[in-house]
Protein backbone atom coordinates (compact mmCIF):
# COMPACT_ATOMS: atom_id res chain seq x y z
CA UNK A 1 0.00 0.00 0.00
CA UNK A 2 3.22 2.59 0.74
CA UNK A 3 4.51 1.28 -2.71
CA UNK A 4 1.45 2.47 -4.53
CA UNK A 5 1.00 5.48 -2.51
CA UNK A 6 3.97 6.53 -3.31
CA UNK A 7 2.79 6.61 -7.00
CA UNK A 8 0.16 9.49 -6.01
CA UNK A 9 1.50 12.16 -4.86
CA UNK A 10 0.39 15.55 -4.39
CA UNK A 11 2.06 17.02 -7.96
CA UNK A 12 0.30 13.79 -9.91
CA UNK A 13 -2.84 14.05 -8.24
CA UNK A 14 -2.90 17.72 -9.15
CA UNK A 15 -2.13 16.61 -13.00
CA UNK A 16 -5.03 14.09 -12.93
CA UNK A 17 -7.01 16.70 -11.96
CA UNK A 18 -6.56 19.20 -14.46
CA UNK A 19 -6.51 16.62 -17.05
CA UNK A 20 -9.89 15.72 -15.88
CA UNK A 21 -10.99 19.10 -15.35
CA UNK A 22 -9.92 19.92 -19.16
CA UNK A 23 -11.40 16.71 -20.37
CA UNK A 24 -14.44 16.53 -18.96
CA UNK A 25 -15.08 20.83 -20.29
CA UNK A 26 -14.74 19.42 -23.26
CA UNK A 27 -16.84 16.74 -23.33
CA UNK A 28 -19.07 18.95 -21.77
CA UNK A 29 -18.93 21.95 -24.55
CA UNK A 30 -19.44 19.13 -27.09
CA UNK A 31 -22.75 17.85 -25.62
CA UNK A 32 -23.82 21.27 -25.04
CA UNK A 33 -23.02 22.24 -28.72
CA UNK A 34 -25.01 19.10 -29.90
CA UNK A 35 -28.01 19.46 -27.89
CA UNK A 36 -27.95 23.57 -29.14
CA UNK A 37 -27.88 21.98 -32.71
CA UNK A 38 -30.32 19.63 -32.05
CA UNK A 39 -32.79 22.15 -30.13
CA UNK A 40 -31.84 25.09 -32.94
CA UNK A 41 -31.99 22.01 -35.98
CA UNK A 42 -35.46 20.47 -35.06
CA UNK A 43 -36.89 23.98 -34.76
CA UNK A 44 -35.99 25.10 -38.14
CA UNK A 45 -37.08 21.82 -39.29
CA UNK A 46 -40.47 22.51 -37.75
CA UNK A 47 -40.39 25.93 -39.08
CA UNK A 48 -39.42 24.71 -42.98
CA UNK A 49 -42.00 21.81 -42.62
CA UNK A 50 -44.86 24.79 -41.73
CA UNK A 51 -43.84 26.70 -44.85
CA UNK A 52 -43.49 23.57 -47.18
CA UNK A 53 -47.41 22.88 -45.93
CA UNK A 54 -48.67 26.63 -46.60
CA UNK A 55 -46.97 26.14 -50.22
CA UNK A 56 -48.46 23.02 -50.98
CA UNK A 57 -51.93 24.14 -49.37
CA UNK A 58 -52.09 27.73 -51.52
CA UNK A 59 -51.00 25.31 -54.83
CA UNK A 60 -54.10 23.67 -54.05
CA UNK A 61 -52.67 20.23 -53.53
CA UNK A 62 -54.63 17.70 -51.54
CA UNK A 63 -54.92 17.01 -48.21
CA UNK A 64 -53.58 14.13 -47.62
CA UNK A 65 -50.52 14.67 -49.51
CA UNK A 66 -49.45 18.27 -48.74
CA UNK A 67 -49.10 16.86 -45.04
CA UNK A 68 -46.98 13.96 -45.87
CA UNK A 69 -44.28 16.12 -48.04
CA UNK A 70 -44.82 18.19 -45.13
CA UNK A 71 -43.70 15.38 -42.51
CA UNK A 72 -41.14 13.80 -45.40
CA UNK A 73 -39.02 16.95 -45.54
CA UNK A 74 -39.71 17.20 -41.31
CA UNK A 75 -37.74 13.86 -41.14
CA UNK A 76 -35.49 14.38 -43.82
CA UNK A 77 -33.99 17.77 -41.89
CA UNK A 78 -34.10 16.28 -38.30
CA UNK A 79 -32.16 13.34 -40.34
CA UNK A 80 -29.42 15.90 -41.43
CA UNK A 81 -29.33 17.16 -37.73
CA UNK A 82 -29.27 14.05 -36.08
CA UNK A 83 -26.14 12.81 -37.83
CA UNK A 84 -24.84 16.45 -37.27
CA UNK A 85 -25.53 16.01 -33.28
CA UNK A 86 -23.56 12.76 -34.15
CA UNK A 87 -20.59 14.34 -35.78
CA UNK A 88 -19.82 16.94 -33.21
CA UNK A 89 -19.76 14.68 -30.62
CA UNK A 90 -17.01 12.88 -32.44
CA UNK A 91 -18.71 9.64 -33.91
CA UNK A 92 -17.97 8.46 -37.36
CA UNK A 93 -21.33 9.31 -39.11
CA UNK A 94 -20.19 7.32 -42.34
CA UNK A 95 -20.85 3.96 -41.21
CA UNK A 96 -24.90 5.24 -40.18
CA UNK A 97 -25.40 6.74 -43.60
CA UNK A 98 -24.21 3.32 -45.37
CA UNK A 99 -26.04 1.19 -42.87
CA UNK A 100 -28.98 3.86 -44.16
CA UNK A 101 -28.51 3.60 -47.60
CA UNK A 102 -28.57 0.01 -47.18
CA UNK A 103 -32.01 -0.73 -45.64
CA UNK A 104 -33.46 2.23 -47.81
CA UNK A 105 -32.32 0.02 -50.62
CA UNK A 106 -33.96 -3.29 -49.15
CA UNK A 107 -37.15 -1.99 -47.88
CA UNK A 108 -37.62 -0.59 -51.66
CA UNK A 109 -36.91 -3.87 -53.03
CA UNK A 110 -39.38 -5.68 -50.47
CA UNK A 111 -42.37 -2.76 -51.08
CA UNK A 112 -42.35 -1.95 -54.90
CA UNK A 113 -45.78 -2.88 -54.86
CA UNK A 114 -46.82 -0.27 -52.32
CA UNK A 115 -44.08 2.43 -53.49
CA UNK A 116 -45.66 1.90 -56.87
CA UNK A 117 -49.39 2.86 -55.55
CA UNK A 118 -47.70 5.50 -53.65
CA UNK A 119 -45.86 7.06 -56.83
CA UNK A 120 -49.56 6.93 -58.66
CA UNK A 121 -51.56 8.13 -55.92
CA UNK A 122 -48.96 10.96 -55.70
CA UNK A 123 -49.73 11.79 -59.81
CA UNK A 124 -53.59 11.08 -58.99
CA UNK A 125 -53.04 13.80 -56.71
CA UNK A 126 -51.21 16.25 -58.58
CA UNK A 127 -52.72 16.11 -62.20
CA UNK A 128 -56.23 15.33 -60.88
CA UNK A 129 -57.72 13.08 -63.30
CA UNK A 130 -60.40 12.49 -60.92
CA UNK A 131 -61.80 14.32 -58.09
CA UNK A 132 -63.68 13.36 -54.61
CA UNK A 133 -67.80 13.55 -56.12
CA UNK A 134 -66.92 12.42 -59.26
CA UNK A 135 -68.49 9.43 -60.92
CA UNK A 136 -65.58 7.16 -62.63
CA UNK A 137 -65.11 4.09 -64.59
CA UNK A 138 -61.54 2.37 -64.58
CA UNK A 139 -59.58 -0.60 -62.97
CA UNK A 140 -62.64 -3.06 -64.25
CA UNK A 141 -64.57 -1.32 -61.70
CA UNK A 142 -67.43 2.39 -61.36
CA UNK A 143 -68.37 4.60 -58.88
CA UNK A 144 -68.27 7.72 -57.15
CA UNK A 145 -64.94 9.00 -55.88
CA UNK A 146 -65.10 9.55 -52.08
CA UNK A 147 -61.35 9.97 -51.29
CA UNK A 148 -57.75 9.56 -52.95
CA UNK A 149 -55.28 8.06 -50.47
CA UNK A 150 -51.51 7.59 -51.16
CA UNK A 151 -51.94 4.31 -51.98
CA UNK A 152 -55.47 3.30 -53.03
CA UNK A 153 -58.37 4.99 -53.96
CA UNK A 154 -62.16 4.81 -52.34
CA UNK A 155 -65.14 4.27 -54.54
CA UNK A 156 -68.22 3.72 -53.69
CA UNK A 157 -70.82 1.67 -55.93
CA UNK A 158 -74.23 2.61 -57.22
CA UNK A 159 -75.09 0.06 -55.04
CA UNK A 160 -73.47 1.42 -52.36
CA UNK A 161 -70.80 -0.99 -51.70
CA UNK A 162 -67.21 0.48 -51.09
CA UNK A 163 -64.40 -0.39 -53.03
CA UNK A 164 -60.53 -0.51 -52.32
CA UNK A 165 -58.79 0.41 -56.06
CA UNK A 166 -55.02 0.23 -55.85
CA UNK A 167 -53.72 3.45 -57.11
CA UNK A 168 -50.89 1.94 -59.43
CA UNK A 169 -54.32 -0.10 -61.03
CA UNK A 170 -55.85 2.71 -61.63
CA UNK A 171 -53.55 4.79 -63.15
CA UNK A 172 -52.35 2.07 -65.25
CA UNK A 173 -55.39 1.62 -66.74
CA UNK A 174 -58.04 3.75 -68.64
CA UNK A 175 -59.80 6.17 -66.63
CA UNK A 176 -63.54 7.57 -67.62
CA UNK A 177 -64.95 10.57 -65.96
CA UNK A 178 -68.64 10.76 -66.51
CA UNK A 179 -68.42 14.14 -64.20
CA UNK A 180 -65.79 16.36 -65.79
CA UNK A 181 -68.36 17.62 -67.97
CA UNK A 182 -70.92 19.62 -67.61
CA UNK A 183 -73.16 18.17 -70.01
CA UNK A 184 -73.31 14.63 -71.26
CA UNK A 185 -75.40 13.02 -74.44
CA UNK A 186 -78.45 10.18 -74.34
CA UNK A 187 -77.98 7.69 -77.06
CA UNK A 188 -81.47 5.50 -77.27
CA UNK A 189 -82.11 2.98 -80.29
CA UNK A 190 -86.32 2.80 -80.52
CA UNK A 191 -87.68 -0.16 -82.15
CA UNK A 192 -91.08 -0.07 -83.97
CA UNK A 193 -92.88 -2.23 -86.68
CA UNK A 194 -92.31 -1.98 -90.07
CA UNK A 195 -96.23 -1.88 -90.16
CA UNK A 196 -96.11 1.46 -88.48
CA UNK A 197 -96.16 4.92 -89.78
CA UNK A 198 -92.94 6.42 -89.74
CA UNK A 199 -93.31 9.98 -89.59
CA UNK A 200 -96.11 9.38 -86.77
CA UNK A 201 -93.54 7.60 -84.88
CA UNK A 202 -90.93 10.30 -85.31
CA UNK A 203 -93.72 13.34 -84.50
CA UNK A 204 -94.50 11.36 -81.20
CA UNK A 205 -90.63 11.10 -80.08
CA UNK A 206 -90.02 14.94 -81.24
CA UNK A 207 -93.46 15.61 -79.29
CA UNK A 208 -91.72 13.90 -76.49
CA UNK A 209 -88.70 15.51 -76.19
CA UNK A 210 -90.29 18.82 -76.19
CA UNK A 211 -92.46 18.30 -73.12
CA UNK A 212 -88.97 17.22 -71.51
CA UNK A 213 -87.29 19.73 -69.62
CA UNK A 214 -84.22 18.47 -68.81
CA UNK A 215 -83.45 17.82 -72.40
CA UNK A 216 -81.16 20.99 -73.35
CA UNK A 217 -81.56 22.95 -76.75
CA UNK A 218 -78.20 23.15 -77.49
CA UNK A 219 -76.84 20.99 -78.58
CA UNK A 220 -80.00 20.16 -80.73
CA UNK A 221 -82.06 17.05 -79.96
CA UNK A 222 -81.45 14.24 -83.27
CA UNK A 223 -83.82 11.73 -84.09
CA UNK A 224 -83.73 9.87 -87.21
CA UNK A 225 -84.00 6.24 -88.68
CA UNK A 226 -80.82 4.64 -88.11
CA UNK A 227 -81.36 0.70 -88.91
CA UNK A 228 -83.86 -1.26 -90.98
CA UNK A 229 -83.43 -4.68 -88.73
CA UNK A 230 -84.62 -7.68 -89.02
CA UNK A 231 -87.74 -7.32 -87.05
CA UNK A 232 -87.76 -3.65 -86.61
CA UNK A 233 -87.36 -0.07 -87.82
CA UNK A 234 -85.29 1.55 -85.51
CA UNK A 235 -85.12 5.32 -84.65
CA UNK A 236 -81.77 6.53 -82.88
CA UNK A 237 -82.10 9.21 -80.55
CA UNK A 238 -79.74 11.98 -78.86
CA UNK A 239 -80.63 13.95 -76.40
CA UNK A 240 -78.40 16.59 -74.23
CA UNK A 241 -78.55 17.12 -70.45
CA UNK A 242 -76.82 18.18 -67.55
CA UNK A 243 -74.47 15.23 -66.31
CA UNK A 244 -76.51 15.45 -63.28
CA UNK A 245 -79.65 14.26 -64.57
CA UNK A 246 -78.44 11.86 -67.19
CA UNK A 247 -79.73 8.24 -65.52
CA UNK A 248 -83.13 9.70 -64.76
CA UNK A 249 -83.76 11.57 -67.88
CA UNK A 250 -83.40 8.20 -69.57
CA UNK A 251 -85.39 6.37 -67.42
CA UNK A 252 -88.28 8.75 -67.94
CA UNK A 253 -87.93 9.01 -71.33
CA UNK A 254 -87.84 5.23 -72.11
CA UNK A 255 -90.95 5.39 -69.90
CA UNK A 256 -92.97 7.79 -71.56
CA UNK A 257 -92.03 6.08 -74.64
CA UNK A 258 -93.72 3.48 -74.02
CA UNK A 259 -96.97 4.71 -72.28
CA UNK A 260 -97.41 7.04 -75.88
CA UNK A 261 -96.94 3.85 -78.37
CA UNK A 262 -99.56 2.10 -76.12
CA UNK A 263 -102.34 5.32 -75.89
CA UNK A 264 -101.34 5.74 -80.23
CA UNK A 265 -101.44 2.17 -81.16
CA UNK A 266 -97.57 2.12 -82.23
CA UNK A 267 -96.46 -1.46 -81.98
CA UNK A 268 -92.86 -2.16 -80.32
CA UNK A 269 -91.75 -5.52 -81.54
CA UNK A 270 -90.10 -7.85 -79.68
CA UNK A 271 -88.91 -11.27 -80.58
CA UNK A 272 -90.99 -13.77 -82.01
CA UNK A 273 -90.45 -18.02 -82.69
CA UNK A 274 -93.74 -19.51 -84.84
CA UNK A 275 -93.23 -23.35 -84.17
CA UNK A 276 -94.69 -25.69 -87.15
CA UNK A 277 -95.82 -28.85 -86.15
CA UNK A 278 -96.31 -31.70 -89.11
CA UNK A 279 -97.73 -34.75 -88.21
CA UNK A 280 -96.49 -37.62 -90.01
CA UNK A 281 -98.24 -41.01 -91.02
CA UNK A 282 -96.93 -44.17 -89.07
CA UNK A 283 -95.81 -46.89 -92.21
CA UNK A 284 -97.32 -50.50 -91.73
């Protein structure tokens, strides 16, 4: 015990203690200087984020997405800062930014399914072939758009039945929009008898289009003969509305169609089998 307090004197002691001293002030001004970055860094990054969100909110961009670019560049700048925080405290950042690079480059080999919704939801989004309200056709299914998420889009049937399209589906295929437009046109074939007066028949359909109000006058109504069939002459018809009213306009029109041939004696043929039945003589 002499021999090794011997070893400690008074003047060594006094060294350990400055080196200590001197040490430890720096250790402590470098974990001071990373939480100040980290407390200065994830403020700014707050701050940018805000801005990045009024931007994409006065472009008009939706919802959903303006908040996730919003959060992506968040992340991406308290990424920057955290390896910054990491650097002044001495530790070799370049081994975090491979091990980064490397799982970035796995987890987008094991989701290109879902990063390839995700890239069409984000171009769903920004060119806006379809809206929220707006009645579509596409991805071998039709309905009414009631939101655009990043990676699938919500329809909902005209039987009411909600339906999950995947976004990369969707965009891949061919999208109609029976809403875009303002107006839309009725195309109706009418079949009557050959036996049947023709320009009777086309009076009673003019006649009917006039009483409707929905139909519009401009584009002019056109009704003509279009087909001499087999069984029938039939009259193609095309009438403008508002998109709005197209499905009930029809309805009623097919309707009153139908009612007037029966009250004016036109005949609607439908078709018809005669079955011949020969007897035949039994041979002794």
């Amino acid at each position: 015990m002499e021999q090794i307090e011997s070893y400690f004197t008074a003047e060594s002691m006094e060294k350990i203690k400055v080196l200590v001293t001197q040490y430890g002030i720096e250790v402590g001004l470098e974990v001071l200087s990373s939480l100040v970055i980290f407390v200065v860094g994830r403020m700014v990054s707050k701050s940018i984020s805000k801005v990045c969100l009024k931007i994409f909110e006065k472009s008009k961009v939706e919802a959903t997405l303006s908040k996730f670019l919003a959060n992506l560049v968040y992340y991406a700048l308290m990424t920057v800062v955290i390896l910054s925080c990491l650097g002044q405290l001495g530790i070799q950042t370049t081994s975090f930014i491979a091990i980064l690079g490397s799982a970035g480059l796995a987890i987008g080999l094991a989701l290109q399914g879902s990063l390839a919704n995700f890239a069409a939801g984000v171009l769903l989004i920004l060119f806006r072939p379809i809206q929220a309200g707006e009645f579509i056709e596409g991805a071998g299914t039709s309905g009414t758009v009631e939101e655009i998420q990043l990676f699938v889009t919500v329809l909902k049937t005209v039987d009411n039945k909600t339906v999950y399209v995947p976004n990369a589906k969707l965009m891949n295929d061919t999208i109609v929009n029976y809403a875009r437009k303002e107006t839309r046109r009725i195309d109706m074939v009418l079949g009557v008898s050959y036996d049947d007066d023709l320009r009777k028949v086309k009076a009673l359909i003019n006649e009917l289009i006039e009483k409707e109000e929905r139909v519009l006058k401009d584009p002019a109504p056109l009704v003509g003969v279009t087909e001499l069939a087999d069984s029938s002459v039939n009259f193609v018809v095309r009438i403008w509305v508002k998109s709005s009213d197209f499905l009930q306009t029809r309805l009623d029109f097919l309707e009153a169609f139908k009612i007037a041939c029966d009250e004016q004696d036109v005949t609607i043929p439908y078709p018809q089998r005669d079955v011949h039945i020969h007897q035949v003589e039994s041979k002794a």
